[in-house]
PDB file of N, CA and C in Angstrom:
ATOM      1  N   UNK A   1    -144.572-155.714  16.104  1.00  0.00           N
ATOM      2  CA  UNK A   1    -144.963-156.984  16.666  1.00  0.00           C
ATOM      3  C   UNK A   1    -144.024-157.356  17.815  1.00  0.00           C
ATOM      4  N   UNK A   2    -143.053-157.038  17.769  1.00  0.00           N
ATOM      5  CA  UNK A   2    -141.794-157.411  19.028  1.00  0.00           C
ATOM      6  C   UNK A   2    -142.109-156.446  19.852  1.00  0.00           C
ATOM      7  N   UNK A   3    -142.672-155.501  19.849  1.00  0.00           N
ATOM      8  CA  UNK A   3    -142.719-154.624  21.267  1.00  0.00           C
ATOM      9  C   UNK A   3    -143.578-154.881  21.795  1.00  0.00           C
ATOM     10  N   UNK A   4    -144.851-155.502  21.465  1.00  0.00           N
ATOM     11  CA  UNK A   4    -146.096-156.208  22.457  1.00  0.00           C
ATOM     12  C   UNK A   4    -145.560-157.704  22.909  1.00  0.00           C
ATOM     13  N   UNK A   5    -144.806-158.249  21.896  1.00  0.00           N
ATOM     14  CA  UNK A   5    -144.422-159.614  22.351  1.00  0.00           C
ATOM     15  C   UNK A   5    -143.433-159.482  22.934  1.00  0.00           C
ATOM     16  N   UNK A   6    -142.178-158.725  23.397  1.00  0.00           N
ATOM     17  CA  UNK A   6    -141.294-158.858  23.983  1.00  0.00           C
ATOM     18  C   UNK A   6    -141.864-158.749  25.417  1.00  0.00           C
ATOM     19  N   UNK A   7    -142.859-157.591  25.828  1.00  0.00           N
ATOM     20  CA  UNK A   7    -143.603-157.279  27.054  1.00  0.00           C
ATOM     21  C   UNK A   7    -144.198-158.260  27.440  1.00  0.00           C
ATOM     22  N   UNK A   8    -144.498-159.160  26.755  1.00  0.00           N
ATOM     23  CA  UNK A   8    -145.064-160.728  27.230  1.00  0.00           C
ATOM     24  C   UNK A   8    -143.368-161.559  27.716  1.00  0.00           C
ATOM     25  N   UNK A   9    -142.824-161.432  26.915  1.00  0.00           N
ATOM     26  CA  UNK A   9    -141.375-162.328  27.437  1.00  0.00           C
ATOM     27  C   UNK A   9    -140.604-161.879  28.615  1.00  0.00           C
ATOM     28  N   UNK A  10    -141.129-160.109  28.676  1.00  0.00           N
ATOM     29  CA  UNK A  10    -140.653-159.893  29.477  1.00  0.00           C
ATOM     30  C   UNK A  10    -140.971-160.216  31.141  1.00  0.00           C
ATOM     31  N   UNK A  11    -142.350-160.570  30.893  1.00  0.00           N
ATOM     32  CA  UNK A  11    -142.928-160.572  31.690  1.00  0.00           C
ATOM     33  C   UNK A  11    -142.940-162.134  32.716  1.00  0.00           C
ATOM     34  N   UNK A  12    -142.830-163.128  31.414  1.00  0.00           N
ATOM     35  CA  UNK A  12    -142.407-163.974  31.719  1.00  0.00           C
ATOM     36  C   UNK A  12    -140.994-164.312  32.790  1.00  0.00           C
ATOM     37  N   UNK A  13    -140.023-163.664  31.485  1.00  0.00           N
ATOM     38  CA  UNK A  13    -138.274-163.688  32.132  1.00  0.00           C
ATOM     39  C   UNK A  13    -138.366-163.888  33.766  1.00  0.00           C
ATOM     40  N   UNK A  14    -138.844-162.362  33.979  1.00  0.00           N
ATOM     41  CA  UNK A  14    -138.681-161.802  35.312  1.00  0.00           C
ATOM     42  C   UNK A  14    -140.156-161.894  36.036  1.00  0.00           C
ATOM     43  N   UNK A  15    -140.803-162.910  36.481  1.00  0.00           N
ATOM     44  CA  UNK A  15    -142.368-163.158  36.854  1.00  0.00           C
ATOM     45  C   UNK A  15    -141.561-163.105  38.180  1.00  0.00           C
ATOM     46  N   UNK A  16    -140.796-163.940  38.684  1.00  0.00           N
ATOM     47  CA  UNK A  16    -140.512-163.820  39.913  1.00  0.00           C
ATOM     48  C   UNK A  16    -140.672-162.876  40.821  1.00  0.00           C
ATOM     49  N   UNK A  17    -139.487-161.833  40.583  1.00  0.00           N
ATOM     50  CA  UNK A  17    -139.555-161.008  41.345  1.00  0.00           C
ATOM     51  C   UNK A  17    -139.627-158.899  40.934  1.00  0.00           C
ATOM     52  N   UNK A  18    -139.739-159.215  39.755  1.00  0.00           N
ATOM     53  CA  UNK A  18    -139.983-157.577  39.059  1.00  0.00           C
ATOM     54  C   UNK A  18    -140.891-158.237  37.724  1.00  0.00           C
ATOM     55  N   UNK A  19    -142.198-158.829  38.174  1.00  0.00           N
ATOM     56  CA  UNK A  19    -142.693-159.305  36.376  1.00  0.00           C
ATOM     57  C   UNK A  19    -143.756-157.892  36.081  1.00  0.00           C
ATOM     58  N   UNK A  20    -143.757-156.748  36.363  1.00  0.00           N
ATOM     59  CA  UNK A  20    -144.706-155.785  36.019  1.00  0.00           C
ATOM     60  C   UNK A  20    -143.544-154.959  35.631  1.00  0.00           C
ATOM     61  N   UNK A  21    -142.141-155.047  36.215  1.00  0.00           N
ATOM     62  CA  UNK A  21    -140.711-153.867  35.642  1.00  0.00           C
ATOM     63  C   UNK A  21    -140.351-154.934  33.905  1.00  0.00           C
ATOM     64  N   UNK A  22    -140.137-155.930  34.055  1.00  0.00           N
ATOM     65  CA  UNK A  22    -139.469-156.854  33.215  1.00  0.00           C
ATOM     66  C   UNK A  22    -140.523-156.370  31.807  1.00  0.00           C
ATOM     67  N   UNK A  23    -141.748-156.421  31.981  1.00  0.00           N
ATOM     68  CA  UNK A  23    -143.300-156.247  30.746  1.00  0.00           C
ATOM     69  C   UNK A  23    -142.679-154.799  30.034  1.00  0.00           C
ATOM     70  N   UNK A  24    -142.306-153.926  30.263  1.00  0.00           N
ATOM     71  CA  UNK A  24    -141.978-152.825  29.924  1.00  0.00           C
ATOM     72  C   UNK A  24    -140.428-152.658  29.240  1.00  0.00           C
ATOM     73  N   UNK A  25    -140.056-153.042  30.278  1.00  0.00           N
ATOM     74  CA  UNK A  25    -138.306-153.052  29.639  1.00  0.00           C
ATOM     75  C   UNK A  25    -137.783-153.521  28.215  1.00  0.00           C
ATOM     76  N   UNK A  26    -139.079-154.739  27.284  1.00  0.00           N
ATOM     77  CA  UNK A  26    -138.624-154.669  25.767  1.00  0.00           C
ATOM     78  C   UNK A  26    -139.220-153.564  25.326  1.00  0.00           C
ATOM     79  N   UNK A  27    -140.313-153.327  25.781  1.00  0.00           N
ATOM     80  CA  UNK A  27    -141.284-152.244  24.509  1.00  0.00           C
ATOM     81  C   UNK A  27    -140.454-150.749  24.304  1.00  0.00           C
ATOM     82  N   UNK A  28    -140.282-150.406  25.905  1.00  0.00           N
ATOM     83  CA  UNK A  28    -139.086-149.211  26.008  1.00  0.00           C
ATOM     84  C   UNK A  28    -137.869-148.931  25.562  1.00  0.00           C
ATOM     85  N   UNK A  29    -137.130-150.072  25.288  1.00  0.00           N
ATOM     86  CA  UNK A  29    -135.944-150.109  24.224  1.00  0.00           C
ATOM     87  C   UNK A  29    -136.377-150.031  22.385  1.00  0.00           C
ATOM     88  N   UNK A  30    -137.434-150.778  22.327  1.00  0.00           N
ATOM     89  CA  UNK A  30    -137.861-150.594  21.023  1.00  0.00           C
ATOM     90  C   UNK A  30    -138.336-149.174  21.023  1.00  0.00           C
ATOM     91  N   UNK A  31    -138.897-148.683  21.909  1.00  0.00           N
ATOM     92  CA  UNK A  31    -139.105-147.298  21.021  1.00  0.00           C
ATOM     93  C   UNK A  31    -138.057-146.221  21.116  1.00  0.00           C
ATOM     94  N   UNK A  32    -137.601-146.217  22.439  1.00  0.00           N
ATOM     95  CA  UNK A  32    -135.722-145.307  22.060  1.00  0.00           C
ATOM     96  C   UNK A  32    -135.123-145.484  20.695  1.00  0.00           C
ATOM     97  N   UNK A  33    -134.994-147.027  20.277  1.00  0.00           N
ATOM     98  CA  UNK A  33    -134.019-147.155  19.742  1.00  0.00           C
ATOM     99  C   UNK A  33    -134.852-146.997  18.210  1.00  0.00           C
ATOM    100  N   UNK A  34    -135.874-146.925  17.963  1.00  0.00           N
ATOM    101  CA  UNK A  34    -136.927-146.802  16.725  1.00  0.00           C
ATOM    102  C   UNK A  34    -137.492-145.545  16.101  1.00  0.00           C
ATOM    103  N   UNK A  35    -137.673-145.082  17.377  1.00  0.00           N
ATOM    104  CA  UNK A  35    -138.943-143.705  17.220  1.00  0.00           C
ATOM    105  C   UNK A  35    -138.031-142.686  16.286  1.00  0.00           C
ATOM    106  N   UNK A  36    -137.066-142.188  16.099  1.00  0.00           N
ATOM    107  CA  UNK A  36    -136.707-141.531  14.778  1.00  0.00           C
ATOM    108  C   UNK A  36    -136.601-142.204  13.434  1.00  0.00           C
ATOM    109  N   UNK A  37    -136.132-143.105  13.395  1.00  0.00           N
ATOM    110  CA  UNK A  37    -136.411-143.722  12.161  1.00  0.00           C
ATOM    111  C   UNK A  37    -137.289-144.990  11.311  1.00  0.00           C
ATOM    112  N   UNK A  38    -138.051-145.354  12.548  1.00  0.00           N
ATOM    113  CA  UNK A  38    -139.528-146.100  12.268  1.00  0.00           C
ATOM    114  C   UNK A  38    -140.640-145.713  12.769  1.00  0.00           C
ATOM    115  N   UNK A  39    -141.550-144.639  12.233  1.00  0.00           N
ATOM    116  CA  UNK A  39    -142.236-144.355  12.812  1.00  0.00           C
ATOM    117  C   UNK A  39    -143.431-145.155  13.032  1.00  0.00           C
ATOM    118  N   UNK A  40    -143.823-146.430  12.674  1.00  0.00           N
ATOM    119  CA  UNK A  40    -145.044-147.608  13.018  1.00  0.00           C
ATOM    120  C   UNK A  40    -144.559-148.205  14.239  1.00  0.00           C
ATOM    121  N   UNK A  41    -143.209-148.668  13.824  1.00  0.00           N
ATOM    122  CA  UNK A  41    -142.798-149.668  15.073  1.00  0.00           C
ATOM    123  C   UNK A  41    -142.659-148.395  16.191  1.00  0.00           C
ATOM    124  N   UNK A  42    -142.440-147.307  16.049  1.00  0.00           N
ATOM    125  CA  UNK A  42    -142.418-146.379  17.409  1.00  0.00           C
ATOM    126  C   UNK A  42    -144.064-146.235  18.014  1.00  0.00           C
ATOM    127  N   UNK A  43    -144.665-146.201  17.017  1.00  0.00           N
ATOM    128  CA  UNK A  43    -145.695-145.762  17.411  1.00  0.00           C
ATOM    129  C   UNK A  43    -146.484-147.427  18.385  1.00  0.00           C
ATOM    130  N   UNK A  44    -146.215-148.204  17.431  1.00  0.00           N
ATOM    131  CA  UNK A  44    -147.250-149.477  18.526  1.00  0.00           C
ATOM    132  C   UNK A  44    -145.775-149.976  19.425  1.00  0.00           C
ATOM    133  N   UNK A  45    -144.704-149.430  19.886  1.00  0.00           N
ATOM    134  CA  UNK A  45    -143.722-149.548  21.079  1.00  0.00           C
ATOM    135  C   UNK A  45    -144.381-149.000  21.935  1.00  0.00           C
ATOM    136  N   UNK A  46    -144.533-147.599  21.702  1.00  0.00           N
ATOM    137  CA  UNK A  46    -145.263-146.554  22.495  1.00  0.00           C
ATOM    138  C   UNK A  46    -146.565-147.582  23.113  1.00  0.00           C
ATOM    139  N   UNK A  47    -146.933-147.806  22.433  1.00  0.00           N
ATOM    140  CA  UNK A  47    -148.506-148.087  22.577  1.00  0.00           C
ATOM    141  C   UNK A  47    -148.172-149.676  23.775  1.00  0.00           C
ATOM    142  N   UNK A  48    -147.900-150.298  23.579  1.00  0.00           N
ATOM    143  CA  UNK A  48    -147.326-151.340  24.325  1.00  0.00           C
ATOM    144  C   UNK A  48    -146.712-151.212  25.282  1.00  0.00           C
ATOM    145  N   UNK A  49    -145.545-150.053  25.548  1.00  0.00           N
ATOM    146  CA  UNK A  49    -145.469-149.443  26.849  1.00  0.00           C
ATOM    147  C   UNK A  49    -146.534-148.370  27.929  1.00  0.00           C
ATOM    148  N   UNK A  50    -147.633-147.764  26.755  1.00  0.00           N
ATOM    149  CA  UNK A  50    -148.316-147.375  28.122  1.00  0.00           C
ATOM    150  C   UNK A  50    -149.243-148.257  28.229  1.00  0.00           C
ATOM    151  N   UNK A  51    -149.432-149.537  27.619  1.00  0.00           N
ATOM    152  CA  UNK A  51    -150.425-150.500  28.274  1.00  0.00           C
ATOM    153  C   UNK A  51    -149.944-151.000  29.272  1.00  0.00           C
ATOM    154  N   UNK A  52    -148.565-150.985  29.067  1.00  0.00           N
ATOM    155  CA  UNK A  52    -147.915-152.073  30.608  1.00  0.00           C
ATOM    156  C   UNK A  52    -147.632-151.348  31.494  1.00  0.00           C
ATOM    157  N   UNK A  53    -147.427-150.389  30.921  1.00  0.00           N
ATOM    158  CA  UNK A  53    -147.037-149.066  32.342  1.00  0.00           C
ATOM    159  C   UNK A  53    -148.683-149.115  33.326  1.00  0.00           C
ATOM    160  N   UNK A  54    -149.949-149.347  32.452  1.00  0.00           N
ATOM    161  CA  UNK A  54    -151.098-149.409  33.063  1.00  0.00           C
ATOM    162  C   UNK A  54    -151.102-150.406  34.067  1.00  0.00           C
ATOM    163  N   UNK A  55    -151.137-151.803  33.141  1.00  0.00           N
ATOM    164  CA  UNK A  55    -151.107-152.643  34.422  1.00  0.00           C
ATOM    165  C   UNK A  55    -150.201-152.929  35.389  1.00  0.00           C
ATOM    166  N   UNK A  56    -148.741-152.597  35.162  1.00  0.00           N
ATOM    167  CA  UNK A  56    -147.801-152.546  36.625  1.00  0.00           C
ATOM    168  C   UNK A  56    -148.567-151.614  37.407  1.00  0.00           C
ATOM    169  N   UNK A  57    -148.989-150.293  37.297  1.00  0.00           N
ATOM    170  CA  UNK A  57    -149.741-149.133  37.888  1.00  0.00           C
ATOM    171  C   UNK A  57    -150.898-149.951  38.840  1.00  0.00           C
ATOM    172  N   UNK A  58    -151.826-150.833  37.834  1.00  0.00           N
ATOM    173  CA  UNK A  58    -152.947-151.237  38.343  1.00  0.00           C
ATOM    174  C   UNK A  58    -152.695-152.744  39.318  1.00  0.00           C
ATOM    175  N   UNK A  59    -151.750-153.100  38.702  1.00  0.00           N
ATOM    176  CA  UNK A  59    -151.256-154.478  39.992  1.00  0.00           C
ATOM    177  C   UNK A  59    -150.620-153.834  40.982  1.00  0.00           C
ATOM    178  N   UNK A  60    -149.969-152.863  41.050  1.00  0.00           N
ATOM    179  CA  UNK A  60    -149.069-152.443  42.360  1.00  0.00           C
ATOM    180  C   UNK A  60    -150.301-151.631  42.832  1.00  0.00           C
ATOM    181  N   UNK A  61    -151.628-151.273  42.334  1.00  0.00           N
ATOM    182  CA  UNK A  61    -152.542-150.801  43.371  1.00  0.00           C
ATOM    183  C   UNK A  61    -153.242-151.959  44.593  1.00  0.00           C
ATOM    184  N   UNK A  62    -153.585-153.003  42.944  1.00  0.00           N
ATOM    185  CA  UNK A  62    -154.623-154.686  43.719  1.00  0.00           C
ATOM    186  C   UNK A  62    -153.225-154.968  45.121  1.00  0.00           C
ATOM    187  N   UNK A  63    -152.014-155.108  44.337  1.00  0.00           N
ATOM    188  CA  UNK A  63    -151.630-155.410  45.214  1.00  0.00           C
ATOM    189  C   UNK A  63    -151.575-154.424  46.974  1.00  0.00           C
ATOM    190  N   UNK A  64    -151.097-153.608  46.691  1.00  0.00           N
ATOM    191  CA  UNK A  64    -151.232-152.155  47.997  1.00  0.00           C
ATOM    192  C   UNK A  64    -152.400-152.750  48.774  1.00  0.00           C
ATOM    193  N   UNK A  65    -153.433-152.798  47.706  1.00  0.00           N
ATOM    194  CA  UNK A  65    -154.781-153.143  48.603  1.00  0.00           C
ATOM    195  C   UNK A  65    -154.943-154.448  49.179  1.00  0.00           C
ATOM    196  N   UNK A  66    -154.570-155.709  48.626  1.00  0.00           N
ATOM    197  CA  UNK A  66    -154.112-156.577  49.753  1.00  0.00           C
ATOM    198  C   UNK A  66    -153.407-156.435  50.739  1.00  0.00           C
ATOM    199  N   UNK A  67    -152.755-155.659  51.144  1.00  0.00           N
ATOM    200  CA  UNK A  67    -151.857-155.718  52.203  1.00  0.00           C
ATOM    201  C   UNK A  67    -152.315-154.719  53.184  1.00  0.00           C
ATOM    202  N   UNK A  68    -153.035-153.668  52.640  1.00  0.00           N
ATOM    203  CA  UNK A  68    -153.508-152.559  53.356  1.00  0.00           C
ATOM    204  C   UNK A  68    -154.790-153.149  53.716  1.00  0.00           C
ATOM    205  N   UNK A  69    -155.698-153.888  53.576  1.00  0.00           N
ATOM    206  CA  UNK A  69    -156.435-155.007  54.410  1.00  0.00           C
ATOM    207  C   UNK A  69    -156.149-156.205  55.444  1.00  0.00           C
ATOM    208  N   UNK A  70    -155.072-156.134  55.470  1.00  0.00           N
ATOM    209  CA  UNK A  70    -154.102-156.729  56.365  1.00  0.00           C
ATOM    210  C   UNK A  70    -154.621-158.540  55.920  1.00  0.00           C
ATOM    211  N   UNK A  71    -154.145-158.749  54.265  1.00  0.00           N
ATOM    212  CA  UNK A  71    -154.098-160.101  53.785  1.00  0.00           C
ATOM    213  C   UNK A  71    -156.038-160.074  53.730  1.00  0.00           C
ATOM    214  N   UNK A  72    -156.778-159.903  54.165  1.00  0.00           N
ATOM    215  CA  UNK A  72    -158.272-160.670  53.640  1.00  0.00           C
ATOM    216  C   UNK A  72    -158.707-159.769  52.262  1.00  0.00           C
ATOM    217  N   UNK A  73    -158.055-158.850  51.956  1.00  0.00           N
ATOM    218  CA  UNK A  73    -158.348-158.315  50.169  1.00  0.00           C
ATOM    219  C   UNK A  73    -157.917-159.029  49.510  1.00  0.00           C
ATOM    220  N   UNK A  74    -156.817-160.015  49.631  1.00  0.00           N
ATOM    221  CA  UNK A  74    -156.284-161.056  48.650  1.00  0.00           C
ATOM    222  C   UNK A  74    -157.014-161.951  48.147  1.00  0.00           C
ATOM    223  N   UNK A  75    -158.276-161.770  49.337  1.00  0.00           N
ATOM    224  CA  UNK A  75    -159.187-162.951  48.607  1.00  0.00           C
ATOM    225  C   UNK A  75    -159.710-162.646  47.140  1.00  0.00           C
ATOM    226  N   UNK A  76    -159.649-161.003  47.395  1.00  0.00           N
ATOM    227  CA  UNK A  76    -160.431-160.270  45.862  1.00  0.00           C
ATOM    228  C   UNK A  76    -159.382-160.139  44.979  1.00  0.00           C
ATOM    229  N   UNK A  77    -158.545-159.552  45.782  1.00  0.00           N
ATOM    230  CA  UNK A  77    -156.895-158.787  44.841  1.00  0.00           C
ATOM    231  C   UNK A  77    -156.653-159.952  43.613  1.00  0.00           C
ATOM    232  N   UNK A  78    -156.595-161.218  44.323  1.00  0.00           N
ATOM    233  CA  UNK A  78    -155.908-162.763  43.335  1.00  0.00           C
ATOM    234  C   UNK A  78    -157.113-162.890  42.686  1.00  0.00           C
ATOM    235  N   UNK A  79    -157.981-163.668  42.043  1.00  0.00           N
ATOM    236  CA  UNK A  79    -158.778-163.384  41.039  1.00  0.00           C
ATOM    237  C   UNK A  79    -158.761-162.557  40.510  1.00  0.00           C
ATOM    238  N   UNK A  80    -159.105-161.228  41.049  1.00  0.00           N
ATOM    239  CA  UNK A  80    -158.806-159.877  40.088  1.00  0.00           C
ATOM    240  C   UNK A  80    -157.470-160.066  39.192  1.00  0.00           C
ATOM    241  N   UNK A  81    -156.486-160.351  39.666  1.00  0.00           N
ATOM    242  CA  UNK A  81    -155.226-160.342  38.943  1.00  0.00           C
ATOM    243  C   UNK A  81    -155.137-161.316  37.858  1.00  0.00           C
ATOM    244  N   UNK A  82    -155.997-162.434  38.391  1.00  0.00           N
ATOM    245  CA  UNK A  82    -155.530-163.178  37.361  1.00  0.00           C
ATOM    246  C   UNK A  82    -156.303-163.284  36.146  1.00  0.00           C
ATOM    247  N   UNK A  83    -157.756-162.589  36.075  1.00  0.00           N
ATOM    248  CA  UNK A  83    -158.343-162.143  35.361  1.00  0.00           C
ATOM    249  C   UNK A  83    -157.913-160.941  34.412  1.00  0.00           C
ATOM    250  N   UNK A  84    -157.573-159.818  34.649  1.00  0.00           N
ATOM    251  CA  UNK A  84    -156.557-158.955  34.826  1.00  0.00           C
ATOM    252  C   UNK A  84    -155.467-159.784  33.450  1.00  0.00           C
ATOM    253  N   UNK A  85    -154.156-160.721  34.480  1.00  0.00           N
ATOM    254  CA  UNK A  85    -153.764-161.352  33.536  1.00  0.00           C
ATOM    255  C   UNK A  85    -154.278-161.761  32.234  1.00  0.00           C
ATOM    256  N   UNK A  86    -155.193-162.938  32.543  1.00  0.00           N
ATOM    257  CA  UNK A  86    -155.864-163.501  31.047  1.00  0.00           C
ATOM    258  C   UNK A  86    -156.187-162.377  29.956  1.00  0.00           C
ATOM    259  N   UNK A  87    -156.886-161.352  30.026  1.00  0.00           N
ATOM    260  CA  UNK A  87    -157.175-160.438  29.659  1.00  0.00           C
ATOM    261  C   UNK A  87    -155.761-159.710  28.633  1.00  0.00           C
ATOM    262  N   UNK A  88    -154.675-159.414  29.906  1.00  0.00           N
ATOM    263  CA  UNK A  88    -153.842-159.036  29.480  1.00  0.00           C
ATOM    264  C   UNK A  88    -153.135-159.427  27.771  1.00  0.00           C
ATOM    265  N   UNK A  89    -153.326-161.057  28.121  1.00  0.00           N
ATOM    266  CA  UNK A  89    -152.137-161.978  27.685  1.00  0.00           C
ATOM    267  C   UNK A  89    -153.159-162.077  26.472  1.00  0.00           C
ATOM    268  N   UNK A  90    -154.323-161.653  26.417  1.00  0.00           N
ATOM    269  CA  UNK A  90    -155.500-161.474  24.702  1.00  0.00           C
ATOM    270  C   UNK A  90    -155.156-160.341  24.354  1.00  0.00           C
ATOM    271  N   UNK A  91    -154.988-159.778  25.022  1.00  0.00           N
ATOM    272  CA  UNK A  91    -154.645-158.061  24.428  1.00  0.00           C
ATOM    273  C   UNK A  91    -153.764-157.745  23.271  1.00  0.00           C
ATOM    274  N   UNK A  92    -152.537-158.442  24.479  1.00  0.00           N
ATOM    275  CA  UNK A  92    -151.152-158.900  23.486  1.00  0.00           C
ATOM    276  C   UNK A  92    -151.022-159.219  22.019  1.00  0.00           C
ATOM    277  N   UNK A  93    -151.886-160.534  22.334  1.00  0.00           N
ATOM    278  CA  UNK A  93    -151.437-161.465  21.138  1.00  0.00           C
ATOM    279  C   UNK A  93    -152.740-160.543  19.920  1.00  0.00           C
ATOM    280  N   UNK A  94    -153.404-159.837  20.584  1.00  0.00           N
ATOM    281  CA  UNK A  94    -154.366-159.498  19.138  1.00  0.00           C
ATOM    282  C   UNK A  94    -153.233-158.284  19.114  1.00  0.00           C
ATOM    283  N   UNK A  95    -152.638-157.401  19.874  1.00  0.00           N
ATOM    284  CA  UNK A  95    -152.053-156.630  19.123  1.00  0.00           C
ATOM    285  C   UNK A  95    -151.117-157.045  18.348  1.00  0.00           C
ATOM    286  N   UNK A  96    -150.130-158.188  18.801  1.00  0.00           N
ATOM    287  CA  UNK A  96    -148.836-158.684  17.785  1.00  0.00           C
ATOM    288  C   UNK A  96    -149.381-158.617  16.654  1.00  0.00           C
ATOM    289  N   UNK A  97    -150.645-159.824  16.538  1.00  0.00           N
ATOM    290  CA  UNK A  97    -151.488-159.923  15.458  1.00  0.00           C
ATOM    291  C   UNK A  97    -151.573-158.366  14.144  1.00  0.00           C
ATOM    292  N   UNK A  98    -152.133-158.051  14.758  1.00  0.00           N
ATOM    293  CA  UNK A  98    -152.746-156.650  14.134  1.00  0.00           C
ATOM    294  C   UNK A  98    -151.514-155.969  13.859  1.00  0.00           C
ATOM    295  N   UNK A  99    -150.396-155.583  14.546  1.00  0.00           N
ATOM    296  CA  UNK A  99    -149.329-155.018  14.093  1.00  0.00           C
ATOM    297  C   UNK A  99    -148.653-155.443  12.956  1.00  0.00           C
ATOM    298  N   UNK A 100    -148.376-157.178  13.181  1.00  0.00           N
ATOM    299  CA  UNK A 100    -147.938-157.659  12.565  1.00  0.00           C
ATOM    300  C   UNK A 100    -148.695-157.505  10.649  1.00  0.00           C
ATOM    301  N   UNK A 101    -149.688-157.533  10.698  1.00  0.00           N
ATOM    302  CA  UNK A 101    -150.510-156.890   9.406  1.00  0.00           C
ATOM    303  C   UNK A 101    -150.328-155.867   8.801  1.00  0.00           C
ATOM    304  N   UNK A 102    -149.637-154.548   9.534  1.00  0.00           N
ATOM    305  CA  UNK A 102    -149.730-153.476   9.738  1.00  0.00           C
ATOM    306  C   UNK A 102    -150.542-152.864   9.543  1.00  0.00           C
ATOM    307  N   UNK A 103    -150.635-153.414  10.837  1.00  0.00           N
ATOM    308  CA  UNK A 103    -152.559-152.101  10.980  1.00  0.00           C
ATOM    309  C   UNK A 103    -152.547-151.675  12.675  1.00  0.00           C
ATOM    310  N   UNK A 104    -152.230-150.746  12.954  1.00  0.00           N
ATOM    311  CA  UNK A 104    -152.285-149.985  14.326  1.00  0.00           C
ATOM    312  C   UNK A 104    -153.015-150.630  15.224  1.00  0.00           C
ATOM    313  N   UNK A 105    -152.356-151.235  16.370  1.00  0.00           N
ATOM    314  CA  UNK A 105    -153.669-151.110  17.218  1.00  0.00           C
ATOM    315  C   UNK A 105    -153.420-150.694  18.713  1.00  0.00           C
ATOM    316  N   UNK A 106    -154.739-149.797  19.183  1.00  0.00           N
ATOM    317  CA  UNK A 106    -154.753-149.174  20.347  1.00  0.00           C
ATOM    318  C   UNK A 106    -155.264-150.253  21.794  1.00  0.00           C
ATOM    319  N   UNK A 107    -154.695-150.210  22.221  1.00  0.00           N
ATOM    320  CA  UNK A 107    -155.354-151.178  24.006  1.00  0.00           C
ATOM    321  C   UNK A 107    -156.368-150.564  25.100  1.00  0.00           C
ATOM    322  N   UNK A 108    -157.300-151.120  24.876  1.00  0.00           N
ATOM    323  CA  UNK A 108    -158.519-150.583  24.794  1.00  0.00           C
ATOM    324  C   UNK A 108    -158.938-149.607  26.446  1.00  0.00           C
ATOM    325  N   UNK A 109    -157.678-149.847  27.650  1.00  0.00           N
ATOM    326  CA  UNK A 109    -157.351-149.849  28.461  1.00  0.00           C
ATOM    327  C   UNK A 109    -155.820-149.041  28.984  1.00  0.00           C
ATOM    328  N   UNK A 110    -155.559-148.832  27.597  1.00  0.00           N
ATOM    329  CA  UNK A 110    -154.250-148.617  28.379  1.00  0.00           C
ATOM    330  C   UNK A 110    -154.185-146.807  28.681  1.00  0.00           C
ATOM    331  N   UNK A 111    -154.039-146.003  29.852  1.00  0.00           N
ATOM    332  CA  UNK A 111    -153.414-144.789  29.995  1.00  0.00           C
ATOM    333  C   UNK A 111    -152.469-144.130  29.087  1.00  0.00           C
ATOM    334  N   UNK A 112    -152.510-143.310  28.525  1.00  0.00           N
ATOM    335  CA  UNK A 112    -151.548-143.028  28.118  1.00  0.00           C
ATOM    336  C   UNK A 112    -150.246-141.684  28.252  1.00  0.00           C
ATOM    337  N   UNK A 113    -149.436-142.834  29.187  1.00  0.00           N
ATOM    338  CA  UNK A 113    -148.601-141.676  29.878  1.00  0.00           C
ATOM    339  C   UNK A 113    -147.142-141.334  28.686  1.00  0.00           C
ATOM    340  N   UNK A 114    -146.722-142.101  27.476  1.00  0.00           N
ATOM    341  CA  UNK A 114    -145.696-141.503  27.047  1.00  0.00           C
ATOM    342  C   UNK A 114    -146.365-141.030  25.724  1.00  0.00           C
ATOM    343  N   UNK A 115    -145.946-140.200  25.445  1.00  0.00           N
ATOM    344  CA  UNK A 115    -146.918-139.298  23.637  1.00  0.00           C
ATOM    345  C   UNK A 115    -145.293-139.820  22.760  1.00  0.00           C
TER     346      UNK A 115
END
């Protein structure tokens, strides 16, 4: 439950100016510091870091593409994101949820770049 919710705090912390680096940085310590000797909490760490690893991936694209339109994609990029967001921030809380039960859960979206 702390490795989906920390990626929300993290995200928060640091919104300013790294809030897609900050989303990652709890889930990634929880699973270093877990994955040999908890294997649930490693496994939904894991799982919580390649969801966020997705959307930093997928905001640093929306974003690229605002700028590589020279500012008139922003009209699309910002809604997208913040939809995007909302989305995100349900994801979360049903996984805390569901973890917290212990019962696995996968993000229905997320890449999965760490095994």
């Amino acid at each position: 439950m702390f490795a989906h919710l920390s990626a929300l705090l993290g995200g928060l912390v640091t919104a300013g100016w790294a809030g897609s680096i900050g989303c990652f940085i709890g889930p990634l310590v929880i699973w270093l510091v877990k994955k040999e000797t908890m294997p649930f909490v490693a496994d939904q760490a894991r799982e919580a870091l390649n969801f966020n690893i997705t959307l930093a991936g997928l905001f640093l694209v929306l974003f690229m593409l605002g700028i590589l339109t020279f500012g008139i994609g922003f009209l699309i990029v910002i809604p997208l994101m913040l939809i995007i967001g909302v989305a995100a921030l349900v994801f979360i809380v049903i996984a805390a949820i569901k973890s917290n039960e212990g019962v696995a859960y996968r993000y229905p979206f997320a890449i999965r770049l760490v095994k």
